[in-house]
PDB file of N, CA and C in Angstrom:
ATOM      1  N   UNK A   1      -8.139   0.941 -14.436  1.00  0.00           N
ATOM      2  CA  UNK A   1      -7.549   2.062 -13.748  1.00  0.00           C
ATOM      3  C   UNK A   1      -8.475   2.577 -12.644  1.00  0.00           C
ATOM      4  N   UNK A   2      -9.354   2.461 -12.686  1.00  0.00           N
ATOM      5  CA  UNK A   2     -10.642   3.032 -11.783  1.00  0.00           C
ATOM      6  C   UNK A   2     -10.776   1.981 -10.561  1.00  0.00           C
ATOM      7  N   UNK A   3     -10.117   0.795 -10.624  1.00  0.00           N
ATOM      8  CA  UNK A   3     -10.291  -0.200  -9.753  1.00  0.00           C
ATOM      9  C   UNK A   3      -8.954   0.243  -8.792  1.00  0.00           C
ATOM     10  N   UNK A   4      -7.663   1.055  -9.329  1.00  0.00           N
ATOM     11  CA  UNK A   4      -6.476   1.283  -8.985  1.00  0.00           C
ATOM     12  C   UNK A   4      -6.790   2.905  -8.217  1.00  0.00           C
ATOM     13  N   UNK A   5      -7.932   3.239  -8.690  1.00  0.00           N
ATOM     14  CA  UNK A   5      -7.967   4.735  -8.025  1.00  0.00           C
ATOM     15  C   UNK A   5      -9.015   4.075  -6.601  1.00  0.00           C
ATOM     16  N   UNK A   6      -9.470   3.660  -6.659  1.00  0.00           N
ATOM     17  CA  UNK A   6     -10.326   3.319  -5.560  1.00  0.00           C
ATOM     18  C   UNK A   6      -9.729   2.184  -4.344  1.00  0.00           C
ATOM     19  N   UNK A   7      -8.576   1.562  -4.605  1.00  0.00           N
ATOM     20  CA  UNK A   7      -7.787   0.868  -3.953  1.00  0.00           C
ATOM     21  C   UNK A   7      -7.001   2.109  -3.207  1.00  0.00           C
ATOM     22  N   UNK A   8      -6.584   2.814  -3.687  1.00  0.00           N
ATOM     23  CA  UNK A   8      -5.496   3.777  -3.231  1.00  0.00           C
ATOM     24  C   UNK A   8      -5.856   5.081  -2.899  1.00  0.00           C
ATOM     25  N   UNK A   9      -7.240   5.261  -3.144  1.00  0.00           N
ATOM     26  CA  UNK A   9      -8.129   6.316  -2.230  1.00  0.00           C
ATOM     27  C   UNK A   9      -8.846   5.632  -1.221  1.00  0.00           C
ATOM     28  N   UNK A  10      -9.014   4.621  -0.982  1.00  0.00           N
ATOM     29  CA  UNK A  10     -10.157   4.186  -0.071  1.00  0.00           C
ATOM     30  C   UNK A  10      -9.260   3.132   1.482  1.00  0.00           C
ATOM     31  N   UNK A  11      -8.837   4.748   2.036  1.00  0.00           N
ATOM     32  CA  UNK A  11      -7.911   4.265   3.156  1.00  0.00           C
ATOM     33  C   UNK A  11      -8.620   3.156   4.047  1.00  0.00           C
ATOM     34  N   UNK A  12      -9.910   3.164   4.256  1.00  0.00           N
ATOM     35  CA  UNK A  12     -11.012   2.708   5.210  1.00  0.00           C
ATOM     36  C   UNK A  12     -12.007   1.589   4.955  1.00  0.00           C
ATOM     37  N   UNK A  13     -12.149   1.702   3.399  1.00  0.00           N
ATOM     38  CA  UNK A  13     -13.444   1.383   2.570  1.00  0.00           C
ATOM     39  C   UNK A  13     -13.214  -0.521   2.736  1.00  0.00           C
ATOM     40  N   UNK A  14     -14.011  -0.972   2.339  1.00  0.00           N
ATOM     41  CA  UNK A  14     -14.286  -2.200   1.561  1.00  0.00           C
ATOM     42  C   UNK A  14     -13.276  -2.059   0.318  1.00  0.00           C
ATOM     43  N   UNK A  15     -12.256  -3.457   0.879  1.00  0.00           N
ATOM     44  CA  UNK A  15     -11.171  -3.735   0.011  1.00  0.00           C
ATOM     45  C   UNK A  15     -10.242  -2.474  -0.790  1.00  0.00           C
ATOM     46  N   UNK A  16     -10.149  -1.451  -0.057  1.00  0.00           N
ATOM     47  CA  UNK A  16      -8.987  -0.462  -0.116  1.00  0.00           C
ATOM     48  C   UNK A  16      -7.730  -0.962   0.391  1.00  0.00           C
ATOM     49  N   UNK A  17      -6.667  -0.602  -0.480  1.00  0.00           N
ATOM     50  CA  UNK A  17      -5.345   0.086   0.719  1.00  0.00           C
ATOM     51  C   UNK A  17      -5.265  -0.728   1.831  1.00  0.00           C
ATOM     52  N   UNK A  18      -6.696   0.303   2.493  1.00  0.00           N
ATOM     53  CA  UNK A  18      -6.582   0.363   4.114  1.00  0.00           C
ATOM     54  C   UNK A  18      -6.673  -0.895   4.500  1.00  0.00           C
ATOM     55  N   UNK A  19      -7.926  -1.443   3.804  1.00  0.00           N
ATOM     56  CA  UNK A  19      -7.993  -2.771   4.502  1.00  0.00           C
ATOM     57  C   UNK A  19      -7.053  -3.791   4.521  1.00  0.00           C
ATOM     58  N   UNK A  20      -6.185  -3.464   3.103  1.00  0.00           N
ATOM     59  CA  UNK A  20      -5.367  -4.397   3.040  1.00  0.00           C
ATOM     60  C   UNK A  20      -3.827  -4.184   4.293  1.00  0.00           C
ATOM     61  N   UNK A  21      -3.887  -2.915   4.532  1.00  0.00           N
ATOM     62  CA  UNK A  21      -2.691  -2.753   5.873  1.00  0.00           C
ATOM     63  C   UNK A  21      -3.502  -3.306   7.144  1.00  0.00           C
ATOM     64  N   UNK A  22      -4.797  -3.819   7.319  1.00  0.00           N
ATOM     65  CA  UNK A  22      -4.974  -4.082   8.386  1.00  0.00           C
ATOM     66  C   UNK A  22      -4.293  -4.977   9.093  1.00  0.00           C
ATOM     67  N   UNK A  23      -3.833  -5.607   9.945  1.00  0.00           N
ATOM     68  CA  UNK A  23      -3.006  -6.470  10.509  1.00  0.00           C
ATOM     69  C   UNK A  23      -1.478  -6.403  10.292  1.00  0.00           C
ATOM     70  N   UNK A  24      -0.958  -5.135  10.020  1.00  0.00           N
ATOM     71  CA  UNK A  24       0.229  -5.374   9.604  1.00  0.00           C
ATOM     72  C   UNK A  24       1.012  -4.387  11.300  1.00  0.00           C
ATOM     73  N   UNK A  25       2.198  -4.988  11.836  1.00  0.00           N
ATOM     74  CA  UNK A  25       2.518  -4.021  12.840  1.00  0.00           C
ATOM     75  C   UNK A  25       3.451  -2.996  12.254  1.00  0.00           C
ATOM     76  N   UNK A  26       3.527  -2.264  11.918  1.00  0.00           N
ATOM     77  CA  UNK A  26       4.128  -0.756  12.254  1.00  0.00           C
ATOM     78  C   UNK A  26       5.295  -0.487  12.993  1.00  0.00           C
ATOM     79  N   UNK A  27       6.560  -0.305  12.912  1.00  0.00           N
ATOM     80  CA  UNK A  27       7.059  -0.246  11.778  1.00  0.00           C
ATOM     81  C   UNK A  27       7.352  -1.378  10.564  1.00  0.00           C
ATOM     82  N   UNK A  28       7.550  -1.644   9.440  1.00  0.00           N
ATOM     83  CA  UNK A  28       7.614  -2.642   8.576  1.00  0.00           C
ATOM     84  C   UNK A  28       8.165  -2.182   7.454  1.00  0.00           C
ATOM     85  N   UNK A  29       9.728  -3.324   7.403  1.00  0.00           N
ATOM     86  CA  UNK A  29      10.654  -3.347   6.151  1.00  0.00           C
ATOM     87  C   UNK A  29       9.513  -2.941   4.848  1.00  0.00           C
ATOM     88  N   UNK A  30       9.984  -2.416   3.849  1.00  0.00           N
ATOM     89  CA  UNK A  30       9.706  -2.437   2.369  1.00  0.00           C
ATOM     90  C   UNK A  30       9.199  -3.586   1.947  1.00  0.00           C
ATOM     91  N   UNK A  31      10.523  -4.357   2.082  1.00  0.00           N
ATOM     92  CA  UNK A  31       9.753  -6.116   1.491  1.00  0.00           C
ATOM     93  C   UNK A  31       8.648  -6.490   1.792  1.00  0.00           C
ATOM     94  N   UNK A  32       8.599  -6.270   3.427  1.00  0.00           N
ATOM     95  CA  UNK A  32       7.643  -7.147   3.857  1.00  0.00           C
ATOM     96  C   UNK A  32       6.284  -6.537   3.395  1.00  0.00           C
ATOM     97  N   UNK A  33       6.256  -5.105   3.693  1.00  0.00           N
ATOM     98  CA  UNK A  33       4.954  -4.710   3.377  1.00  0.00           C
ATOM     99  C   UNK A  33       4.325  -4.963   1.837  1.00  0.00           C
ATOM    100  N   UNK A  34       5.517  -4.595   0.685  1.00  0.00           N
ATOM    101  CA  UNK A  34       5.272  -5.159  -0.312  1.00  0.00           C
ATOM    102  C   UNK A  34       4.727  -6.566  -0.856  1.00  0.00           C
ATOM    103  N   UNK A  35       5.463  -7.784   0.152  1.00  0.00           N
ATOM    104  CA  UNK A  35       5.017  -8.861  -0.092  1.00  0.00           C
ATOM    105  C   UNK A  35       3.221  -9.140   0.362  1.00  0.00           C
ATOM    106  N   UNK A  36       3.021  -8.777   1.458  1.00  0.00           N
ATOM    107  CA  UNK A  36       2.020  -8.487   2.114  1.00  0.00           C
ATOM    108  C   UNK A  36       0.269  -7.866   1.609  1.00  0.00           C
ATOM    109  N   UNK A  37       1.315  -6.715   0.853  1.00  0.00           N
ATOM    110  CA  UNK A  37       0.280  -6.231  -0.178  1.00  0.00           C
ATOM    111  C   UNK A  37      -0.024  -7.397  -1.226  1.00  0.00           C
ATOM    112  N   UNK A  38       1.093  -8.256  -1.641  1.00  0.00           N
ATOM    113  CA  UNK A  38       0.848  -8.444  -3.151  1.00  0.00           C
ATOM    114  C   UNK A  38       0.180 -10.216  -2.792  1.00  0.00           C
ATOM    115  N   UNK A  39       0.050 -10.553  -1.448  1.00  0.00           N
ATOM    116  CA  UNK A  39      -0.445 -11.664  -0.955  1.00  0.00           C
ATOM    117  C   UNK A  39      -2.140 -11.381  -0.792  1.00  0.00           C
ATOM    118  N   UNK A  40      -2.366  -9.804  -0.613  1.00  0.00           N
ATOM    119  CA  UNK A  40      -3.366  -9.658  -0.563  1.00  0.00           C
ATOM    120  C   UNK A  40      -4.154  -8.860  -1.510  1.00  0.00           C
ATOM    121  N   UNK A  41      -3.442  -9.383  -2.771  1.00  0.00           N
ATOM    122  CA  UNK A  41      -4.040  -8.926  -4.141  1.00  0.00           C
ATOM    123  C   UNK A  41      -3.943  -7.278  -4.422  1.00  0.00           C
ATOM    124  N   UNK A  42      -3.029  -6.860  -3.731  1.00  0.00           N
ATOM    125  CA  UNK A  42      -2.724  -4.969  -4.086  1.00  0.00           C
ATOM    126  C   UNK A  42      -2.436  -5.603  -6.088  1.00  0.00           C
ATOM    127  N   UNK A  43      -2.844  -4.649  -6.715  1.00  0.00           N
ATOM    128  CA  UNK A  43      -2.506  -4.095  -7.742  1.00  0.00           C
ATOM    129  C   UNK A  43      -0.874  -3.826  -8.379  1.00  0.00           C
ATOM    130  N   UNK A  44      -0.409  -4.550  -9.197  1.00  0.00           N
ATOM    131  CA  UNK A  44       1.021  -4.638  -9.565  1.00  0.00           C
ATOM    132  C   UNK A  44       1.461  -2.683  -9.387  1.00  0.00           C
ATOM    133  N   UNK A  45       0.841  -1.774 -10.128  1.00  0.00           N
ATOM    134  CA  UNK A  45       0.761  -0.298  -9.885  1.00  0.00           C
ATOM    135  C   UNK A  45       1.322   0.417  -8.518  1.00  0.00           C
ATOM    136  N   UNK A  46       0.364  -0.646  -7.410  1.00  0.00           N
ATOM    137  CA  UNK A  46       1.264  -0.170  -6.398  1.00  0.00           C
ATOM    138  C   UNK A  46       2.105  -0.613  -5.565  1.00  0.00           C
ATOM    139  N   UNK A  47       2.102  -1.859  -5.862  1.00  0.00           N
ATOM    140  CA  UNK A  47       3.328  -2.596  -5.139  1.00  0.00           C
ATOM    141  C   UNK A  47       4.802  -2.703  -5.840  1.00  0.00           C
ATOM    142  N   UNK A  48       4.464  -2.331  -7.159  1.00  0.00           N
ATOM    143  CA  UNK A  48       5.647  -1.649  -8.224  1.00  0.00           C
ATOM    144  C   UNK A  48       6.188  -0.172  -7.526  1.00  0.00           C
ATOM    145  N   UNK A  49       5.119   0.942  -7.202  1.00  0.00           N
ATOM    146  CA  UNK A  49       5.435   2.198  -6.721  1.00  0.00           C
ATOM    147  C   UNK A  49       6.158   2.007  -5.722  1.00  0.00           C
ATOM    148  N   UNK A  50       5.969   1.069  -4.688  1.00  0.00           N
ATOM    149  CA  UNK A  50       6.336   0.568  -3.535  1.00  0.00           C
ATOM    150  C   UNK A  50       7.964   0.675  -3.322  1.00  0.00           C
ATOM    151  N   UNK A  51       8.073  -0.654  -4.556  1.00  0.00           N
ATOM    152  CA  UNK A  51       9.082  -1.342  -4.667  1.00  0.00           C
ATOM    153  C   UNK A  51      10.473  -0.285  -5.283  1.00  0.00           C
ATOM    154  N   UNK A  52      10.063   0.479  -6.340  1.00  0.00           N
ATOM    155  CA  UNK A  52      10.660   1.545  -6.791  1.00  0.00           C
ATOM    156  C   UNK A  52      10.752   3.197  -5.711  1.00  0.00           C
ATOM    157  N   UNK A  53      10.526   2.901  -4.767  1.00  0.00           N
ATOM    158  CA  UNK A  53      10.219   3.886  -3.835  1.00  0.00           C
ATOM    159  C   UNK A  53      12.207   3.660  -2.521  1.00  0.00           C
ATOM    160  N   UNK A  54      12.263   4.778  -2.629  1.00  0.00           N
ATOM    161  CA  UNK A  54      13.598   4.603  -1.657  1.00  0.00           C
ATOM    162  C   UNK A  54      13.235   4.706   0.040  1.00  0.00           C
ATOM    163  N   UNK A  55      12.150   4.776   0.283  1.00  0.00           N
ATOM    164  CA  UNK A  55      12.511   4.314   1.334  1.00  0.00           C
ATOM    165  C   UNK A  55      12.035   2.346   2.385  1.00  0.00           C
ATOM    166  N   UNK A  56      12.761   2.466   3.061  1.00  0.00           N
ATOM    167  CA  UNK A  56      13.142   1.267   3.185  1.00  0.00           C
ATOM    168  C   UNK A  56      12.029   0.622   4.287  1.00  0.00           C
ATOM    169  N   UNK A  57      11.748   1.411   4.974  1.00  0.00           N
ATOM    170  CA  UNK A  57      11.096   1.242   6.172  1.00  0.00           C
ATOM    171  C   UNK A  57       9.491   2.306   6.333  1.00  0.00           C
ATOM    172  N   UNK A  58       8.875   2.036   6.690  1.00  0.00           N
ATOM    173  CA  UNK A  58       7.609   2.579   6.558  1.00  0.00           C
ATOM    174  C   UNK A  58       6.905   2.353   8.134  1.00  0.00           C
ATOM    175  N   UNK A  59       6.630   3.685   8.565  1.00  0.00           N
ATOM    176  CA  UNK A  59       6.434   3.602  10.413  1.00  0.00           C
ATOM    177  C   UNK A  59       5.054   3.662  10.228  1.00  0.00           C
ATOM    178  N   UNK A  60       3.996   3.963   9.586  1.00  0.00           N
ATOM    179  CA  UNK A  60       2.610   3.711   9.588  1.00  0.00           C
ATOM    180  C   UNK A  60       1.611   3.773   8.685  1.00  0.00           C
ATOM    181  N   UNK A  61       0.304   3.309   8.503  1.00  0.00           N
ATOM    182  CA  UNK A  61      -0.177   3.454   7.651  1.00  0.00           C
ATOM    183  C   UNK A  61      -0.004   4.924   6.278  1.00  0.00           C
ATOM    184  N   UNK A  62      -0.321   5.990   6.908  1.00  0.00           N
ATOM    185  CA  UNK A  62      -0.102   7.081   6.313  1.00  0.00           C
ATOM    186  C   UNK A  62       1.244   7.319   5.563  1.00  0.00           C
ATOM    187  N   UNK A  63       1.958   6.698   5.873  1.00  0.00           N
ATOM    188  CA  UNK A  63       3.251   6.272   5.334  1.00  0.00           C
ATOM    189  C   UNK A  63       3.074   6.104   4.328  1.00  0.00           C
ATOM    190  N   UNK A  64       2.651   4.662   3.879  1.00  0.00           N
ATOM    191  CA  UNK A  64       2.322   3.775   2.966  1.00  0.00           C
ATOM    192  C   UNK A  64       1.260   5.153   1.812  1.00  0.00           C
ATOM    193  N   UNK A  65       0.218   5.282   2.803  1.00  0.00           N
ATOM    194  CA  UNK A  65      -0.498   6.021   1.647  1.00  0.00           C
ATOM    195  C   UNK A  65       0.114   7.044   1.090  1.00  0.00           C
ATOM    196  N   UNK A  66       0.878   7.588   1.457  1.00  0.00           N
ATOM    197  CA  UNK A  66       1.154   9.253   1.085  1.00  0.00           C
ATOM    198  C   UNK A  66       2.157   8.566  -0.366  1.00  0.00           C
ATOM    199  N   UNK A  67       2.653   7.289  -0.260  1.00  0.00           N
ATOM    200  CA  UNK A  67       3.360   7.277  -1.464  1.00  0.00           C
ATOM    201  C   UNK A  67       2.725   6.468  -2.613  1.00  0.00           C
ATOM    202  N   UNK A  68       1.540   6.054  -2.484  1.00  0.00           N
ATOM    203  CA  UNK A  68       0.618   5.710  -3.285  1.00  0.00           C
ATOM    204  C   UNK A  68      -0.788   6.454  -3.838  1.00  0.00           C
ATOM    205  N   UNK A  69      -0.691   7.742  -2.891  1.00  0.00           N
ATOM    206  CA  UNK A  69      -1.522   8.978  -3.330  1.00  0.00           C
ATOM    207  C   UNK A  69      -1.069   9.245  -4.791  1.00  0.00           C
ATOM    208  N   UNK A  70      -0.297   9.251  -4.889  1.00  0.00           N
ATOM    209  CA  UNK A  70      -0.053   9.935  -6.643  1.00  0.00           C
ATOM    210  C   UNK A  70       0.077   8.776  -7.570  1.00  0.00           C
ATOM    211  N   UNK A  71      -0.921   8.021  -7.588  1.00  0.00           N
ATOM    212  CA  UNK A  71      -1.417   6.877  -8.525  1.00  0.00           C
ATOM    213  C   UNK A  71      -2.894   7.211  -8.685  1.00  0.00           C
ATOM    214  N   UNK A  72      -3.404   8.262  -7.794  1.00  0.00           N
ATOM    215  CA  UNK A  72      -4.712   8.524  -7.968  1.00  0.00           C
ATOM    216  C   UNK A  72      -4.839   9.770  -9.181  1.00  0.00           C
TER     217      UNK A  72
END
């Protein structure tokens, strides 16, 4: 769980989140970002939150985080 709080707090860090949205363009389907994450080893936790999440489309990073903040 501590490996899942530090993925999803660490917008910037070494192997956070963040790093893992690097290269992605903005705006980006659900799927894709989901697949994306889970190609780049995101945590089932949040690519599950993701996936169970209604919206469809996601316009930027902060996007993404604000709905994986409450896994922390």
């Amino acid at each position: 769980m501590d490996r899942l709080k530090d993925m999803a707090s660490s917008a910037g860090g070494s192997g956070g989140i963040g790093d893992m949205l690097k290269g992605i363009d903005f705006p980006i389907q659900k799927d894709q970002l989901v697949s994306h994450l889970e190609q780049h080893g995101a945590p089932s936790q949040i690519t599950d939150r993701l996936k169970g999440d209604s919206t469809e489309q996601f316009q930027n990073q902060d996007d993404v985080m604000s709905k994986v903040s409450g896994l922390m």
